[in-house]
C-alpha atoms as a PDB file:
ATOM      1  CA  UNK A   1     -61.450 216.234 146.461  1.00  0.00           C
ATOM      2  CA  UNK A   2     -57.623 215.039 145.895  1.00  0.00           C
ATOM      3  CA  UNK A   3     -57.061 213.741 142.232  1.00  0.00           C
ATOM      4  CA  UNK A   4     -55.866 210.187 142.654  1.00  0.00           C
ATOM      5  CA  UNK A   5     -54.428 209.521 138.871  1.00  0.00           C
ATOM      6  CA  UNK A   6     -53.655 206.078 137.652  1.00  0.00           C
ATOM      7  CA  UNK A   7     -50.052 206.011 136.838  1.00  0.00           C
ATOM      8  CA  UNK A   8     -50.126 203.104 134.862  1.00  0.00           C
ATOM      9  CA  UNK A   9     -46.227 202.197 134.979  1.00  0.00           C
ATOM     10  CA  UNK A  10     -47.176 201.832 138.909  1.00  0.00           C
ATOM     11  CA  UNK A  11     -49.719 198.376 137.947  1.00  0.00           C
ATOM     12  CA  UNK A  12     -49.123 195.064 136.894  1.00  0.00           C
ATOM     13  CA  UNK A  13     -51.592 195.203 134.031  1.00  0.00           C
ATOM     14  CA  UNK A  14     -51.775 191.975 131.941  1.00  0.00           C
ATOM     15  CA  UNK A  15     -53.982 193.798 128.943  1.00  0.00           C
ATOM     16  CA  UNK A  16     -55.606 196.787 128.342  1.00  0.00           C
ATOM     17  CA  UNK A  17     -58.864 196.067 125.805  1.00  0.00           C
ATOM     18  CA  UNK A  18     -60.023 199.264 124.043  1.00  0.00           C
ATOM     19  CA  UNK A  19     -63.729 197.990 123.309  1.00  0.00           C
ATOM     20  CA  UNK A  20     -64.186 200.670 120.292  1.00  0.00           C
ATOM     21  CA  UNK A  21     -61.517 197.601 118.252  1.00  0.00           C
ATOM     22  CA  UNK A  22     -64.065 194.659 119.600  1.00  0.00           C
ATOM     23  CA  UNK A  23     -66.423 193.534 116.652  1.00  0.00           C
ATOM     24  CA  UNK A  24     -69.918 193.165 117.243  1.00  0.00           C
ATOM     25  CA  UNK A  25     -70.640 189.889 119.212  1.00  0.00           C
ATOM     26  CA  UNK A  26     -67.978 189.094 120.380  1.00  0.00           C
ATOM     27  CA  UNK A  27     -65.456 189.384 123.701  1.00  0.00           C
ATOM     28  CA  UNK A  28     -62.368 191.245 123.913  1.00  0.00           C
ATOM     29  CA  UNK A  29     -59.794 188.515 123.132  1.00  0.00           C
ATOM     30  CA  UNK A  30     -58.319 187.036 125.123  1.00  0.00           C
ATOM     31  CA  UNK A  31     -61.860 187.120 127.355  1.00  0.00           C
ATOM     32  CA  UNK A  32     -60.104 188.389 130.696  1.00  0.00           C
ATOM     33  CA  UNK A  33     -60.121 185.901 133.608  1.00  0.00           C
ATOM     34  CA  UNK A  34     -58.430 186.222 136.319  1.00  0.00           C
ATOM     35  CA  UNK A  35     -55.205 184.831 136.804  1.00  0.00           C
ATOM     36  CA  UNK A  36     -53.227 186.456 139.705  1.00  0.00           C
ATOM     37  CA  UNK A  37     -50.161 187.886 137.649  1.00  0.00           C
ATOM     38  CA  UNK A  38     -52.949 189.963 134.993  1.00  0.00           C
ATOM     39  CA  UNK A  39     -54.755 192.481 135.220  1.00  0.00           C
ATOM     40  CA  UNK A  40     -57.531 193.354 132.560  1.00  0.00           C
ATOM     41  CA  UNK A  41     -58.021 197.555 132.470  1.00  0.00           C
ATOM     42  CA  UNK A  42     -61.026 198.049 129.847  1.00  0.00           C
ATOM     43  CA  UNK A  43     -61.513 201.062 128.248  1.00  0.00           C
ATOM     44  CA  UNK A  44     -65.088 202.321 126.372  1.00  0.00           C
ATOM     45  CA  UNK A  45     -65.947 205.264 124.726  1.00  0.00           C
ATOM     46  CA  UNK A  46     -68.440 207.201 127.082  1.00  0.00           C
ATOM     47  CA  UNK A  47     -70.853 204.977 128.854  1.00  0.00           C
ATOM     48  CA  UNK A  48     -70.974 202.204 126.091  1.00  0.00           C
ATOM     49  CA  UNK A  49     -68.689 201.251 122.848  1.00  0.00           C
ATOM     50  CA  UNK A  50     -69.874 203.126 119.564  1.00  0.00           C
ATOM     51  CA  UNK A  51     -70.618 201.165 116.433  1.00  0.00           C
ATOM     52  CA  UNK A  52     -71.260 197.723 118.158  1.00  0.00           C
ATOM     53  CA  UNK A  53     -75.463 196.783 117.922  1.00  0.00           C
ATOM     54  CA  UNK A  54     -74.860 195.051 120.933  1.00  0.00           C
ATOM     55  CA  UNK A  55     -72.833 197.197 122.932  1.00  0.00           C
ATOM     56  CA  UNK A  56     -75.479 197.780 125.776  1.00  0.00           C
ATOM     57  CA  UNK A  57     -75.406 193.868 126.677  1.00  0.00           C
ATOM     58  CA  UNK A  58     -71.486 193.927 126.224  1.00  0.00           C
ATOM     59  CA  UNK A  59     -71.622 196.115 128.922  1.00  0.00           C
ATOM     60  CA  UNK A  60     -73.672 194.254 130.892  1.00  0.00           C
ATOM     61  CA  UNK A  61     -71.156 191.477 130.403  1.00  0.00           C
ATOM     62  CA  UNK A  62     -68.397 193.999 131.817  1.00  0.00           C
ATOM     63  CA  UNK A  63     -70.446 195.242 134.578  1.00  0.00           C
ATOM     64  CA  UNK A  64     -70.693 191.796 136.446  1.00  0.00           C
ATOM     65  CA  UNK A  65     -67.158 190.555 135.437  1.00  0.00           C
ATOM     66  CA  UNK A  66     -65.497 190.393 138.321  1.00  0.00           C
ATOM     67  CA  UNK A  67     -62.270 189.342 136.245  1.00  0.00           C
ATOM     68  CA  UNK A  68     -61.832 193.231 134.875  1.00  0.00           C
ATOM     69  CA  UNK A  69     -60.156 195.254 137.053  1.00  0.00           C
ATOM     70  CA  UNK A  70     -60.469 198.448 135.844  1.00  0.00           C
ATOM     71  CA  UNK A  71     -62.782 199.927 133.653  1.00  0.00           C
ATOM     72  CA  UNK A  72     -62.454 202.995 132.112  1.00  0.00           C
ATOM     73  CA  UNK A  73     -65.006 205.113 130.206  1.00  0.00           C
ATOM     74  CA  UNK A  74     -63.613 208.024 128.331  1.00  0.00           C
ATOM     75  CA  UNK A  75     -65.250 211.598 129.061  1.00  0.00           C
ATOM     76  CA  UNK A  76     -63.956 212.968 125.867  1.00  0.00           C
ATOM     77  CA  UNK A  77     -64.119 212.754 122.021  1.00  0.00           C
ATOM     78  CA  UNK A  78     -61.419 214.711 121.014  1.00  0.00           C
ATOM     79  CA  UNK A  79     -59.141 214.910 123.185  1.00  0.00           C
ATOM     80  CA  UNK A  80     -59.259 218.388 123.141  1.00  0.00           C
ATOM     81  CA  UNK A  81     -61.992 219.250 125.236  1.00  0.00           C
ATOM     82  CA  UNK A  82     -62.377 221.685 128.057  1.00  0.00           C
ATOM     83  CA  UNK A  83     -64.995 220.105 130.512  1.00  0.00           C
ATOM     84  CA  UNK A  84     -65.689 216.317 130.730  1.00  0.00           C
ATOM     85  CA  UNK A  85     -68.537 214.714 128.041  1.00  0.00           C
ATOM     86  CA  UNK A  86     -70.710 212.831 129.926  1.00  0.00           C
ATOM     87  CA  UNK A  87     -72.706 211.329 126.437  1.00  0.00           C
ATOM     88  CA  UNK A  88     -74.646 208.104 127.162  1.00  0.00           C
ATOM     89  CA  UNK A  89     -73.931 205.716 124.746  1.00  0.00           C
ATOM     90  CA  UNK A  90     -75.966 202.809 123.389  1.00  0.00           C
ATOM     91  CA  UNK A  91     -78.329 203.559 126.058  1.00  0.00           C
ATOM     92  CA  UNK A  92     -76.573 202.943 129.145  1.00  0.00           C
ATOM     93  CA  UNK A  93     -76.901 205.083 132.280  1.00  0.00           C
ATOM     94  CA  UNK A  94     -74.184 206.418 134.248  1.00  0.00           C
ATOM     95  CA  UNK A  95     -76.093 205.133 137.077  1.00  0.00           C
ATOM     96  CA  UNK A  96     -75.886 201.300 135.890  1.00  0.00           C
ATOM     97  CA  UNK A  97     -71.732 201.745 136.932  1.00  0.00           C
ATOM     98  CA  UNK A  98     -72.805 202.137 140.151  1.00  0.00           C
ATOM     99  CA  UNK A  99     -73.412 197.647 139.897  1.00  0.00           C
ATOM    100  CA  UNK A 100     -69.517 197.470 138.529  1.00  0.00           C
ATOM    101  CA  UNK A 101     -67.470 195.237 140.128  1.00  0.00           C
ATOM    102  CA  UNK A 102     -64.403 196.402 138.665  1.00  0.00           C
ATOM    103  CA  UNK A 103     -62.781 199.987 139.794  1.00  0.00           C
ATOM    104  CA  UNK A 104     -64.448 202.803 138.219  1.00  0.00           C
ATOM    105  CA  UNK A 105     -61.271 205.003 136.821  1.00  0.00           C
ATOM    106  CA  UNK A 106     -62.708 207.070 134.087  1.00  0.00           C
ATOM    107  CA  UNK A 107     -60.534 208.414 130.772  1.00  0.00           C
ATOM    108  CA  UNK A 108     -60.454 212.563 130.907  1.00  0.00           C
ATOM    109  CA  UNK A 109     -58.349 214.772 129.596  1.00  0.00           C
ATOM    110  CA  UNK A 110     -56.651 216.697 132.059  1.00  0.00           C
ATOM    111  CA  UNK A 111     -56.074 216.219 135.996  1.00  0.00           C
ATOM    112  CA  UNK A 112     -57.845 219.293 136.678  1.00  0.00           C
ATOM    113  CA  UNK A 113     -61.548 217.752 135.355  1.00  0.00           C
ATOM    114  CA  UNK A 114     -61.528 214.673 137.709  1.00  0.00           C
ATOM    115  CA  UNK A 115     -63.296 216.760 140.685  1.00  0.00           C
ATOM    116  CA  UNK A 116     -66.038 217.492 138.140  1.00  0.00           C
ATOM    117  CA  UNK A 117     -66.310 213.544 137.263  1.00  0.00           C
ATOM    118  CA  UNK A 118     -66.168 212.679 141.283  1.00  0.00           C
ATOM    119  CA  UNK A 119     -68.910 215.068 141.682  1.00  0.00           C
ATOM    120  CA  UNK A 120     -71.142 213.814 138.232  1.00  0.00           C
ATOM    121  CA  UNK A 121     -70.788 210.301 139.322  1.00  0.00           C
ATOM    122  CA  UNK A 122     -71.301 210.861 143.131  1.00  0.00           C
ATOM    123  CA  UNK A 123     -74.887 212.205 141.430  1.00  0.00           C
ATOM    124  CA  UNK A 124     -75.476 209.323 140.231  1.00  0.00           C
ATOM    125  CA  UNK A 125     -74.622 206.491 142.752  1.00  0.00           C
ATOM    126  CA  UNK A 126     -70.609 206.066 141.526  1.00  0.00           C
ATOM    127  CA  UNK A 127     -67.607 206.379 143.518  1.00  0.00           C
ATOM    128  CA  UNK A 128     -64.305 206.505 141.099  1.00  0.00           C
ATOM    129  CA  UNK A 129     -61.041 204.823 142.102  1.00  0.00           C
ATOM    130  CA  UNK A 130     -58.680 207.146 140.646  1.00  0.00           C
ATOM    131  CA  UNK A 131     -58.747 208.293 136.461  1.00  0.00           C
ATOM    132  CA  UNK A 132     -56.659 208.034 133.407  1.00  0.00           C
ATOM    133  CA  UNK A 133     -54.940 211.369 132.007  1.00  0.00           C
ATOM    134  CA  UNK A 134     -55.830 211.579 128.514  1.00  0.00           C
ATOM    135  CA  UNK A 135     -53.368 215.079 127.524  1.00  0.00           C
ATOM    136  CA  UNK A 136     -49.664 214.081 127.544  1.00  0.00           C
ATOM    137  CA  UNK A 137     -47.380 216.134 130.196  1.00  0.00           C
END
């Protein structure tokens, strides 16, 4: 499987939303919709955003906007790790990406782990456009 990394300075990305900053209850601000010079890249930690009660419908929300591009769930905590962490968060399943309309690019650490996520998500019913590099060069 070829690694097909995002290089970010390669899109015309109008915003990129880490959900982790989003309060409970509420959208990313601005609430992405789709304009034809923006792009919206979201970015959760693991399956769901941590320390939002509602972060399970948020998702939901995400999973059937078709005005997000790319969304990106991190397979770390650290930074620092060796293999991909595939923790569910909030309670949603890998397998509910597989109803995304945006591109799947998940946040890993290092080039080298992105076969491992093909294969995981493959499992599942997920096919990943590409990934984020989390480890500078």
């Amino acid at each position: 499987m070829a690694n097909s990394g995002i290089n970010l300075n390669d899109l015309q990305i109008g915003q990129v939303i880490n959900i982790p900053a989003v309060q409970s209850g509420s959208q990313p601000s601005p609430t992405p919709t789709k304009d034809e010079t923006v792009g919206y890249f979201v970015t959760v930690s693991h399956s769901a955003p941590y320390g939002i009660s509602d972060g399970a419908t948020l998702m939901q929300s995400f999973f059937e906007n078709s005005n997000i591009d790319y969304l990106s769930p991190q397979l770390y905590t650290t930074g620092y790790e060796t293999q991909n962490d595939y923790a569910i968060s909030q309670g949603v399943q890998w397998k509910s990406y597989a109803t995304v309309k945006a591109a799947i690019v998940p946040s890993i650490v290092e080039a080298s782990m992105y076969a491992d996520a093909q294969t995981y998500f493959a499992n599942v019913g997920v096919t990943l456009k590409g990934f984020v590099q989390w480890a500078q060069q």
